[in-house]
Protein backbone atom coordinates (compact mmCIF):
# COMPACT_ATOMS: atom_id res chain seq x y z
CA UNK A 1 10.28 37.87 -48.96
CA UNK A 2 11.56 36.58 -45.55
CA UNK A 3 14.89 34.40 -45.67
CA UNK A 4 15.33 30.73 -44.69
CA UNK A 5 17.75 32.41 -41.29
CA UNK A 6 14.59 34.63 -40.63
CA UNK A 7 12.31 31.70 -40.50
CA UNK A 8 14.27 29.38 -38.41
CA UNK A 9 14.09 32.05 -35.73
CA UNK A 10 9.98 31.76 -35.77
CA UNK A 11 9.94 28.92 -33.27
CA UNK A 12 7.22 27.16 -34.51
CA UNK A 13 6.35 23.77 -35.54
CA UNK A 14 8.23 21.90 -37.75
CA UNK A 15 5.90 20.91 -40.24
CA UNK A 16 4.61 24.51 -40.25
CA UNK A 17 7.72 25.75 -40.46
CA UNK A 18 8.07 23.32 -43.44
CA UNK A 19 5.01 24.53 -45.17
CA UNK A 20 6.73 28.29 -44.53
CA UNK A 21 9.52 27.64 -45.91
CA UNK A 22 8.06 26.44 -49.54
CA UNK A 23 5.75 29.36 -49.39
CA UNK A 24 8.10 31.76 -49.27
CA UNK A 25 10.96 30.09 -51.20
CA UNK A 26 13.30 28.03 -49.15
CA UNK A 27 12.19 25.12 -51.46
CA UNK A 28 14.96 22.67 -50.97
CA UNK A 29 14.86 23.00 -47.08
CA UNK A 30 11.27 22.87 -46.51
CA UNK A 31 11.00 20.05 -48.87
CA UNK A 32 13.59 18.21 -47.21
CA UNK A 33 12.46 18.47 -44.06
CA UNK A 34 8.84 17.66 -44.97
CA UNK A 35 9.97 14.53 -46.78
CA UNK A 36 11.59 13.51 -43.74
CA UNK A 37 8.93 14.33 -41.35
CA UNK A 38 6.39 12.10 -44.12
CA UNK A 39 8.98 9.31 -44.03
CA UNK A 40 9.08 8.86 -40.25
CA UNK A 41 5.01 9.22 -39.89
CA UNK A 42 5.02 6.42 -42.59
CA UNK A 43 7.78 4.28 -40.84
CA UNK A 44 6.69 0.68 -39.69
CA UNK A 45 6.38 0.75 -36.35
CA UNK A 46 9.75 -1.27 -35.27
CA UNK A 47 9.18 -1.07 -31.08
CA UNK A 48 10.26 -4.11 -29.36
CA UNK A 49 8.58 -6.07 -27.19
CA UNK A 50 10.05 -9.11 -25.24
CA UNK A 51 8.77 -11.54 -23.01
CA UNK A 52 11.25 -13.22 -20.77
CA UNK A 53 9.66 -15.60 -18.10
CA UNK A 54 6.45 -18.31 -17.95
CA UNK A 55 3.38 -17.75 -20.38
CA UNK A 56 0.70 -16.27 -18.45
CA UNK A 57 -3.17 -16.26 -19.21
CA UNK A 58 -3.97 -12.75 -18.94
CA UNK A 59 -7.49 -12.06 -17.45
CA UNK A 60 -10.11 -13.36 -20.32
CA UNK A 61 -10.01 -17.19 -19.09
CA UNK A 62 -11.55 -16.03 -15.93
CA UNK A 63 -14.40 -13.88 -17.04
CA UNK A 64 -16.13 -17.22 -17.43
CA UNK A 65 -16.30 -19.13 -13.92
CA UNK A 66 -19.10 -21.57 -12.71
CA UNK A 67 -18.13 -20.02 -9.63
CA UNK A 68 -17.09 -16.82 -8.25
CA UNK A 69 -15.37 -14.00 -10.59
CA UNK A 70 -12.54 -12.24 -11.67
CA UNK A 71 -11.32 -8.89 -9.58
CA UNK A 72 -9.00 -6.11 -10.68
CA UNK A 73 -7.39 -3.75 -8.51
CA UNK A 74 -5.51 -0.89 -9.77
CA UNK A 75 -2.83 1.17 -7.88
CA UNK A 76 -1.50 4.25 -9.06
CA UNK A 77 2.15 5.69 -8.66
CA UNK A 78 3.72 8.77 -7.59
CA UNK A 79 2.23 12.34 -8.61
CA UNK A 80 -1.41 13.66 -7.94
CA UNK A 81 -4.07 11.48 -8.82
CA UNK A 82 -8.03 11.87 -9.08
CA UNK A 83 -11.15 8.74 -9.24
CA UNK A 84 -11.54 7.91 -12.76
CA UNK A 85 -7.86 8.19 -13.26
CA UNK A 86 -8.13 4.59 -15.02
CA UNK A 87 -10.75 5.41 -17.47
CA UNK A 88 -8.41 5.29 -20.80
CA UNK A 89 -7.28 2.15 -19.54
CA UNK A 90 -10.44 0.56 -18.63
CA UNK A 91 -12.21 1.43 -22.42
CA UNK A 92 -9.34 -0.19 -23.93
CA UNK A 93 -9.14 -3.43 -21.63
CA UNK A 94 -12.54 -3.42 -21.94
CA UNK A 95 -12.66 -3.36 -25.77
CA UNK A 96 -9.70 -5.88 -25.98
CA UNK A 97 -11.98 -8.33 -23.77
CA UNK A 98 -15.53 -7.76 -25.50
CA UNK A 99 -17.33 -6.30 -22.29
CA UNK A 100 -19.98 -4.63 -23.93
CA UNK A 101 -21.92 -3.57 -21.40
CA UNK A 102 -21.13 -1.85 -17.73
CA UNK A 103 -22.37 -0.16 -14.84
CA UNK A 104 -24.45 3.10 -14.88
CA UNK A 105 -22.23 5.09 -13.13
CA UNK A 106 -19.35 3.85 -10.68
CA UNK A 107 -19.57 3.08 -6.55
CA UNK A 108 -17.03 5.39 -5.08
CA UNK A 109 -16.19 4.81 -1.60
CA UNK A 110 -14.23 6.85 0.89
CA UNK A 111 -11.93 4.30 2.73
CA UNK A 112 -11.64 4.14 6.78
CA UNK A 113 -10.20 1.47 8.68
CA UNK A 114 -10.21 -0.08 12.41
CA UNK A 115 -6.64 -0.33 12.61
CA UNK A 116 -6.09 3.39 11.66
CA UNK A 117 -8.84 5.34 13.21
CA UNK A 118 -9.79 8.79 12.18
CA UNK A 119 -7.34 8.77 9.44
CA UNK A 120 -8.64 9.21 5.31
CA UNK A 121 -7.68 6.61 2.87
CA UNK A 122 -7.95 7.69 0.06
CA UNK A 123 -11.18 6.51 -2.09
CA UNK A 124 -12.03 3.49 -4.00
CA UNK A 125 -13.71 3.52 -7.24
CA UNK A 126 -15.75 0.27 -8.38
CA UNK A 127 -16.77 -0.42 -12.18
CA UNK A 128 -18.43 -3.60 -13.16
CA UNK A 129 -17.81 -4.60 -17.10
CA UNK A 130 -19.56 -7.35 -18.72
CA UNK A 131 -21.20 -9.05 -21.86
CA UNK A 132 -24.27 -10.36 -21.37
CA UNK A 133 -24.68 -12.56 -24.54
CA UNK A 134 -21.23 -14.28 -23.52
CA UNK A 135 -21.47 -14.19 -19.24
CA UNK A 136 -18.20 -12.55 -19.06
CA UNK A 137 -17.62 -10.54 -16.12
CA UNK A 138 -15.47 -8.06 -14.69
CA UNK A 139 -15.28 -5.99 -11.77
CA UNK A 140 -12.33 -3.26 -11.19
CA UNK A 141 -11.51 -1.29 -8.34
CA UNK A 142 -9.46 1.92 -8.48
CA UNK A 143 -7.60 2.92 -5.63
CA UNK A 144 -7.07 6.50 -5.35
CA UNK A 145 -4.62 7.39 -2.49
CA UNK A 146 -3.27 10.90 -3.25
CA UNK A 147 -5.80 12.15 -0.45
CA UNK A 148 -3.03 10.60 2.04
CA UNK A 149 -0.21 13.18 0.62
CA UNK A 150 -2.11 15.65 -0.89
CA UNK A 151 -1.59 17.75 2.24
CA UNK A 152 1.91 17.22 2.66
CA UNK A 153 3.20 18.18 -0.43
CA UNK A 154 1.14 22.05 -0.02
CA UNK A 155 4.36 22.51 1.64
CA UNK A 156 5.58 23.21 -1.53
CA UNK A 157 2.85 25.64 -2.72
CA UNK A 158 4.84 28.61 -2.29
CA UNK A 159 7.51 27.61 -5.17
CA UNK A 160 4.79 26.42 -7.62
CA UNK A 161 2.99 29.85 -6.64
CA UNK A 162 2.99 32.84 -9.05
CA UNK A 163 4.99 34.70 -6.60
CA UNK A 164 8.18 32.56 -6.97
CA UNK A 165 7.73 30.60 -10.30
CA UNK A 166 7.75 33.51 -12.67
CA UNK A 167 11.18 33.79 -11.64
CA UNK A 168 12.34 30.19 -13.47
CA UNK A 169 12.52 29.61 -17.58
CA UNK A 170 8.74 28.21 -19.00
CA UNK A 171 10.10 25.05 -19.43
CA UNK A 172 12.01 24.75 -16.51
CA UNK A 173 8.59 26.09 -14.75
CA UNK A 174 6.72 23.15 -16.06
CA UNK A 175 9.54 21.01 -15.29
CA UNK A 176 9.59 21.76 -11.53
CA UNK A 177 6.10 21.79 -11.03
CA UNK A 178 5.96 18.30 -12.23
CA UNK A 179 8.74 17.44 -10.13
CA UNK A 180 7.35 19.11 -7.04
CA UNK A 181 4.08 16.85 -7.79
CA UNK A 182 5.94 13.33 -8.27
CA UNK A 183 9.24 13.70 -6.00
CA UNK A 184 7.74 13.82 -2.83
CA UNK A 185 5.67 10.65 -2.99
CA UNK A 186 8.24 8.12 -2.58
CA UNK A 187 9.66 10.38 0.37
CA UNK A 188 6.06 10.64 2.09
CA UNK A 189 5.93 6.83 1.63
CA UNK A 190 8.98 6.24 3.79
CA UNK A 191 7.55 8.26 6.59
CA UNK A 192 4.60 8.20 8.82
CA UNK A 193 1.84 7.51 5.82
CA UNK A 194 3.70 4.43 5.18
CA UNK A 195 0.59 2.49 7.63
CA UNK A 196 -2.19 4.82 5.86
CA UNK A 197 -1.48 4.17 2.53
CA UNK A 198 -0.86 0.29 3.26
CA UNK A 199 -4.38 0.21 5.40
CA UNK A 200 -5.61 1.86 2.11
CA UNK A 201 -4.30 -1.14 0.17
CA UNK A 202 -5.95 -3.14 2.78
CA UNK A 203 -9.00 -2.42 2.40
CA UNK A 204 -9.02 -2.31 -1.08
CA UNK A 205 -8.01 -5.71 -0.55
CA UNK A 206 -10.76 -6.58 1.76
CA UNK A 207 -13.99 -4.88 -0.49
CA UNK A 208 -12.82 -6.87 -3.37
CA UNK A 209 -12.36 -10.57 -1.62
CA UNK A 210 -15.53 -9.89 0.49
CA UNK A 211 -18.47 -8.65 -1.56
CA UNK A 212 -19.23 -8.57 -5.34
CA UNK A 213 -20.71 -5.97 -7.13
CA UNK A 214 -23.81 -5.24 -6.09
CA UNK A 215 -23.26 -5.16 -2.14
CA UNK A 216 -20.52 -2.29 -2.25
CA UNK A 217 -22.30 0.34 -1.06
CA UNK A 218 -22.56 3.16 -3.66
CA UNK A 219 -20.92 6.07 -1.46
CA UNK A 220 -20.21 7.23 1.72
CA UNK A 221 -17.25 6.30 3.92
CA UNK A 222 -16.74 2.77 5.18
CA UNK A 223 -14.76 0.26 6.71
CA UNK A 224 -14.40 -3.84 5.41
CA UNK A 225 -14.21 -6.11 8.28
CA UNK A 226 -15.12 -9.04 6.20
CA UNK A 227 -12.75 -11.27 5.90
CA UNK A 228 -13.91 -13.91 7.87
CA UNK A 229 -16.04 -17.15 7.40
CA UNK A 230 -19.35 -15.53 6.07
CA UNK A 231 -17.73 -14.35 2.85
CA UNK A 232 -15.41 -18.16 2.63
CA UNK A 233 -17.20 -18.77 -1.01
CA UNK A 234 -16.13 -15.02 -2.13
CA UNK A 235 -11.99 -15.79 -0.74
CA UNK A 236 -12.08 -19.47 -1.77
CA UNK A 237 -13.68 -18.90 -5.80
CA UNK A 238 -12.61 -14.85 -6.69
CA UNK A 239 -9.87 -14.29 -9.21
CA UNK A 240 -8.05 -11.01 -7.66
CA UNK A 241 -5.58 -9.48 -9.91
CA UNK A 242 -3.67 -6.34 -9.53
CA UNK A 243 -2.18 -4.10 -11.90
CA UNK A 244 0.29 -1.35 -10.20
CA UNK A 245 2.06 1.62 -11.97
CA UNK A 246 5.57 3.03 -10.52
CA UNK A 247 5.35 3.54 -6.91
CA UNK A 248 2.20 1.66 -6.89
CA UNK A 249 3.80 -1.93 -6.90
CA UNK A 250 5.82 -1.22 -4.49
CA UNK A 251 2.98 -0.20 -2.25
CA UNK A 252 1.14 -4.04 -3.60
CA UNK A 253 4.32 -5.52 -2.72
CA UNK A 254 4.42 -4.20 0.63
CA UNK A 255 0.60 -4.58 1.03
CA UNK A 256 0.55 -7.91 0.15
CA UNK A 257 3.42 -8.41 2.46
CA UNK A 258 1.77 -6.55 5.12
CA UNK A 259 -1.17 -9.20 4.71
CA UNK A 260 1.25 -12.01 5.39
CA UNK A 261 2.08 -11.06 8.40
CA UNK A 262 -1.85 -10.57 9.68
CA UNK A 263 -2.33 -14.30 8.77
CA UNK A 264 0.73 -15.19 9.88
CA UNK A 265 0.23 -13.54 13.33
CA UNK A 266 -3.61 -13.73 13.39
CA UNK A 267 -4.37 -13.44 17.09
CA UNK A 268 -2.65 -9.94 17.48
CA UNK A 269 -4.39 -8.62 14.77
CA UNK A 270 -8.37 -9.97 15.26
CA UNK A 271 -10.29 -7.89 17.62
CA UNK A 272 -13.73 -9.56 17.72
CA UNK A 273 -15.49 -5.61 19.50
CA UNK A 274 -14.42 -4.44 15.74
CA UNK A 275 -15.45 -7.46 13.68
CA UNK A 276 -12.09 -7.95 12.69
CA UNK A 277 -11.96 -11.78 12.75
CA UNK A 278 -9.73 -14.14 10.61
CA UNK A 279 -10.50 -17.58 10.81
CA UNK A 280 -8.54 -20.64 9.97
CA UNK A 281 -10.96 -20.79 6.48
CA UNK A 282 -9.88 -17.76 5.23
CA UNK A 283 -6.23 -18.48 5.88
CA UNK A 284 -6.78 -21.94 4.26
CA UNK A 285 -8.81 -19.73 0.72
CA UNK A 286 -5.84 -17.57 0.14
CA UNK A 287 -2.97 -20.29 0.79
CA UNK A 288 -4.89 -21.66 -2.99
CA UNK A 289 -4.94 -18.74 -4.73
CA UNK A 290 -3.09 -17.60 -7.66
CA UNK A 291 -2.24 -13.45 -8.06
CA UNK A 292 -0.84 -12.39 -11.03
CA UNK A 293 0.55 -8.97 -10.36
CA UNK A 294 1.18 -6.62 -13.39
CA UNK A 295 3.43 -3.93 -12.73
CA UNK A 296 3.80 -0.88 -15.36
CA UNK A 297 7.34 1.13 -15.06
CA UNK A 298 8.37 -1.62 -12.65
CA UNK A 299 10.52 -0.14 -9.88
CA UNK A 300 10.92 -2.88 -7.41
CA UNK A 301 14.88 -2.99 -7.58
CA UNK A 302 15.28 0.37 -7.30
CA UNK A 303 12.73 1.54 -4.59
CA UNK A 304 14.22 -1.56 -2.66
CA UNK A 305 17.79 -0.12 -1.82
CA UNK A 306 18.01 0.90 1.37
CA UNK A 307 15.10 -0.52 2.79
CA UNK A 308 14.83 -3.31 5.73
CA UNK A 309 14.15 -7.32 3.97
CA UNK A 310 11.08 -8.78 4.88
CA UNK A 311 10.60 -10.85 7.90
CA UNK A 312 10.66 -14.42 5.46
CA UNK A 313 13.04 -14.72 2.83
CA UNK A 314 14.90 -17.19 0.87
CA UNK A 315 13.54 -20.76 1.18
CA UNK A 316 11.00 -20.54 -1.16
CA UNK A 317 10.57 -24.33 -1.53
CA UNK A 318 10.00 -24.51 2.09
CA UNK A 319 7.11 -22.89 1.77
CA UNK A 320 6.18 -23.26 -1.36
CA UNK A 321 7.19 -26.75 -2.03
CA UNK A 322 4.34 -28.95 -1.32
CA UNK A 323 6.88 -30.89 0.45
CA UNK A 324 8.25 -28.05 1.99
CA UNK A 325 8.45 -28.01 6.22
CA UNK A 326 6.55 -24.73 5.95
CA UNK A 327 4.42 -25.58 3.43
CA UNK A 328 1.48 -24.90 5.38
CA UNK A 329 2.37 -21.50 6.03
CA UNK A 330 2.51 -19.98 3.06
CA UNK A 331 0.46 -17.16 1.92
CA UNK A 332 -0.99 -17.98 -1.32
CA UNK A 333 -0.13 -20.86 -3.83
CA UNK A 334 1.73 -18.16 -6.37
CA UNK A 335 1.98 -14.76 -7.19
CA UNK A 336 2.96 -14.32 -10.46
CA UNK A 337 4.54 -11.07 -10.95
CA UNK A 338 4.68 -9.54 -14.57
CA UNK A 339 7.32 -6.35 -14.85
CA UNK A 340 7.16 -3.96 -17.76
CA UNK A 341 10.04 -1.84 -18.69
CA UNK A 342 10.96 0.61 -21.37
CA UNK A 343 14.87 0.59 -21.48
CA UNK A 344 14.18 4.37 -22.38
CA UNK A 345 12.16 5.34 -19.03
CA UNK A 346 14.69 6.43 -16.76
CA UNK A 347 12.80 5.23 -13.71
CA UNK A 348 11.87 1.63 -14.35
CA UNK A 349 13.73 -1.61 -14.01
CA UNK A 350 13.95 -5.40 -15.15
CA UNK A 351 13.61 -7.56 -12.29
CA UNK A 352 17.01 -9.51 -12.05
CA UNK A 353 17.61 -13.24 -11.07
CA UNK A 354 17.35 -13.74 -7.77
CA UNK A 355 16.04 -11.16 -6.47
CA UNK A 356 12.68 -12.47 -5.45
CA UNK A 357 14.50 -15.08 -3.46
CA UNK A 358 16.51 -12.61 -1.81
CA UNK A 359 14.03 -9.31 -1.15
CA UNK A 360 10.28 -10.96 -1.34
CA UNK A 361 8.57 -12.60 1.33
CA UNK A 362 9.27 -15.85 1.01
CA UNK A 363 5.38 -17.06 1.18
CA UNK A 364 3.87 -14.95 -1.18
CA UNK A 365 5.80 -17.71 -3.39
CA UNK A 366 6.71 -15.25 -5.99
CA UNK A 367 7.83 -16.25 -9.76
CA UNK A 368 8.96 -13.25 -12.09
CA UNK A 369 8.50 -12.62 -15.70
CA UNK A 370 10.02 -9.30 -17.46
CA UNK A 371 8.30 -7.30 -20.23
CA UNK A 372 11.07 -5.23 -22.13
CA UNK A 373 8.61 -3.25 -24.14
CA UNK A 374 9.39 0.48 -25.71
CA UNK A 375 6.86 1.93 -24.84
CA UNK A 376 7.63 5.51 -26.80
CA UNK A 377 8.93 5.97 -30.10
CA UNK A 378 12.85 5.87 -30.63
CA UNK A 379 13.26 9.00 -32.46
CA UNK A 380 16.12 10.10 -35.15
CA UNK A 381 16.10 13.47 -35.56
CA UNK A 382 17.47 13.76 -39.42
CA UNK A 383 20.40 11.55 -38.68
CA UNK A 384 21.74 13.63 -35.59
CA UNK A 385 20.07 11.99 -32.73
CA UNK A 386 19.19 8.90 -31.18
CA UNK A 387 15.99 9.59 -28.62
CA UNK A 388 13.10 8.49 -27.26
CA UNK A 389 10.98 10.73 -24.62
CA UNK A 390 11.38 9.76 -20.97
CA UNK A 391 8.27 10.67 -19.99
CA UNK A 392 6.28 9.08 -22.34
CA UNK A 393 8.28 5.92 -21.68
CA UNK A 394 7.39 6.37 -17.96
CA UNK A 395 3.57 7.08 -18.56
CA UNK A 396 2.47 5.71 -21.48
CA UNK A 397 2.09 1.85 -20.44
CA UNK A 398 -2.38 1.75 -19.72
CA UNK A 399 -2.66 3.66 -22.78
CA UNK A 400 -0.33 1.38 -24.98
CA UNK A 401 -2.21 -0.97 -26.63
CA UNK A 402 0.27 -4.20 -26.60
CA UNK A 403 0.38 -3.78 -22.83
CA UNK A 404 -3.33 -4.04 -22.75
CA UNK A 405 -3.46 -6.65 -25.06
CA UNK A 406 -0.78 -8.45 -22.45
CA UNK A 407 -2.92 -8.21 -19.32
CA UNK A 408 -5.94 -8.93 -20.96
CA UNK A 409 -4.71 -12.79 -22.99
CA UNK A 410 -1.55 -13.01 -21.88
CA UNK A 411 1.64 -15.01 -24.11
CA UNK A 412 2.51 -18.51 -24.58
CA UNK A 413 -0.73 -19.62 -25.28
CA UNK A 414 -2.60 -20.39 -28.80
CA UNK A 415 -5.01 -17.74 -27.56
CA UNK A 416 -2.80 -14.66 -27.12
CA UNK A 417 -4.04 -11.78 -29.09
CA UNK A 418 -2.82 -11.18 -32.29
CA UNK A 419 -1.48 -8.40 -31.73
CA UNK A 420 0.78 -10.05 -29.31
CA UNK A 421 1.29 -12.37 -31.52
CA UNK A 422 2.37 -10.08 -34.32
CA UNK A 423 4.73 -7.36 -32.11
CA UNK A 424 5.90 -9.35 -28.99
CA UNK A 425 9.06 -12.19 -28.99
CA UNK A 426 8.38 -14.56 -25.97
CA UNK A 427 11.44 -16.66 -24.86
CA UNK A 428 10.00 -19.23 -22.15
CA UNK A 429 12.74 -19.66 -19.62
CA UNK A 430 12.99 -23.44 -17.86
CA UNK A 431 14.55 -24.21 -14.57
């Protein structure tokens, strides 16, 4: 019969090692630690989730419109990413919505752009969700940019390779191979694929507020030029929402950005040979839109040290003010950023006071609501330890369902989903 020393040397599993241990003996231990393992599997789930900021409506109220429809864009963050990257994510929002029915197969376009020729994008996947007993509709686009770094980061091939890595511990193997794939993304992003990536977030931009559905073409590689007058009833009557994960809002942040200063600056940037015309209409559509913005492991704070301010900031009533002096230069009416955080994910942050006024363009007329949410389980490990997993708090927001449930019917509202209603605290903050 083995003893209870031998079989804490087996390495396996707790609850086999549990199961071990009453086989051959160890009674008390095994049962002890079984018991406890029971007890936390059983444990009401006690996560937090608080809402600090305005109610917001999530996306169902606009799945409904006499006129024009509701657009998402998603935009991924740092480490390698493939189309269909969303999918998880999609079924659930999906689910939580009632879209029933979909598209046979997805539209997956290779991006291009006039303003940076010869250069790949990235691609852009296009689902269309709806319910045809109800009219709800959906369409949501998946940006895919990885192709822009993908190359850049084979620098590092030789110390993932099989020639150097058998050299490191297993877990410190798997370790730097993850880091190897998500470090370098922010640093790439700094550096000359800053304009690629953007122009990728561009035209993203541009597919979705210029065609529905049914006139993406299905494949191939193309450029959008179509933000002008012929596509005014797409700009003016769209819903566009985004939802960005890590390194992906600050790339929406800066894209968005990036489009204020083409409208702001319009006669630099049209070039009439390339169809790239912006007309006084358009500019007038997306000074009265709304964007809500939901960010997932919200980085703004962080990934905005060091970095040069935008070229409008503070002011915001000027602008935004209907009263304002600049009032008429705005960008769009609001955008309405929502921030997620796990206090446990060591790479996300609560946006503080202020700090719209002081770091975001001042006419994208920004207003900020935190989500404090755990997103992984705080673990106690028999009374010893106090822990919840990192990475799971950095990952784990599309697959979580209250975070769905948040995008999808918002808080504040008699409509919220119940389980909203149920697991979230919102605390409506007044000026």
């Amino acid at each position: 019969m083995r003893t209870c020393s031998n079989l804490s040397k087996t390495g396996r599993l707790v609850s086999v090692l549990s199961v071990t241990m009453l086989l051959s003996g160890c009674t008390g231990i095994g049962k002890g630690i079984a018991e406890a393992i029971l007890e936390k599997s059983e444990t009401e789930d006690t996560r937090q989730c608080q809402v600090w900021g305005q109610p917001f409506t999530g996306l169902e109220p606009g799945l409904v419109k006499k006129q024009g429809k509701t657009k998402v864009l998603f935009v991924h963050g740092v480490g390698d990413h493939i189309p269909g990257y969303t999918t998880q994510f999609l079924e659930k929002l999906a689910k939580d919505l009632n879209l029933n029915a979909r598209s046979e197969g997805q539209k997956n376009i290779k991006l291009s752009a006039p303003l940076v020729p010869d250069t790949e994008l990235g691609n852009l996947r296009v689902t269309h969700l709806l319910n045809e007993e109800t009219g709800k509709d959906l369409t949501f686009y998946e940006l895919t940019w990885s192709d822009i770094t993908r190359k850049q980061k084979e620098l590092l091939a030789f110390d993932n390779s099989g020639e150097y890595d058998f050299r490191r511990a297993k877990i410190n193997g798997l370790l730097k191979k993850f880091s190897n794939d998500t470090g370098p993304d922010p640093i790439i992003y700094l550096g000359q694929s800053r304009d690629a990536i953007l122009a990728a977030f561009g035209q993203s931009v541009c597919w979705m507020a210029s065609r529905d559905y049914e006139d993406i073409p299905s494949s191939g590689t193309h450029a959008c030029t179509g933000l002008n007058d012929s596509n005014i009833d797409h700009i003016a009557n769209d819903d566009y929402v985004f939802i960005s994960h890590s390194l992906g809002s600050r790339i929406t942040i800066d894209g968005l950005q990036r489009i204020a200063h083409i409208l702001a600056n319009v006669a630099k940037y049209s070039d009439p040979s390339k169809d790239v015309i912006i007309t006084d209409k358009v500019i007038a559509a997306f000074q009265n839109k709304r964007i809500p913005i939901y960010m997932l492991s919200n980085q703004l704070p962080m990934l905005q040290l060091g970095r040069e301010l935008p070229e409008v900031v503070g002011d915001r009533a000027d602008y935004c003010d209907a009263k304002g002096a600049n009032y008429n230069k705005r960008m769009v009416n609001q955008t309405e950023i929502i921030a997620f955080s796990d206090p446990n994910d060591l790479l996300s942050y609560g946006i503080p006071p202020g700090f719209a006024q002081q770091y975001l363009d001042a006419r994208m007329c920004t207003t900020v609501t935190n989500v404090n949410i755990n997103i992984a389980n705080v673990m106690d490990a028999f009374g010893f330890a106090d822990l919840a997993n990192p990475m799971q708090a950095h990952i784990g927001y599309d697959s979580d369902d209250r975070v769905v449930a948040l995008i999808a019917k918002g808080i504040g509202h008699p409509e919220d989903d119940p389980l909203v209603k149920q697991r979230c605290q919102f605390t409506k903050e007044v000026k």
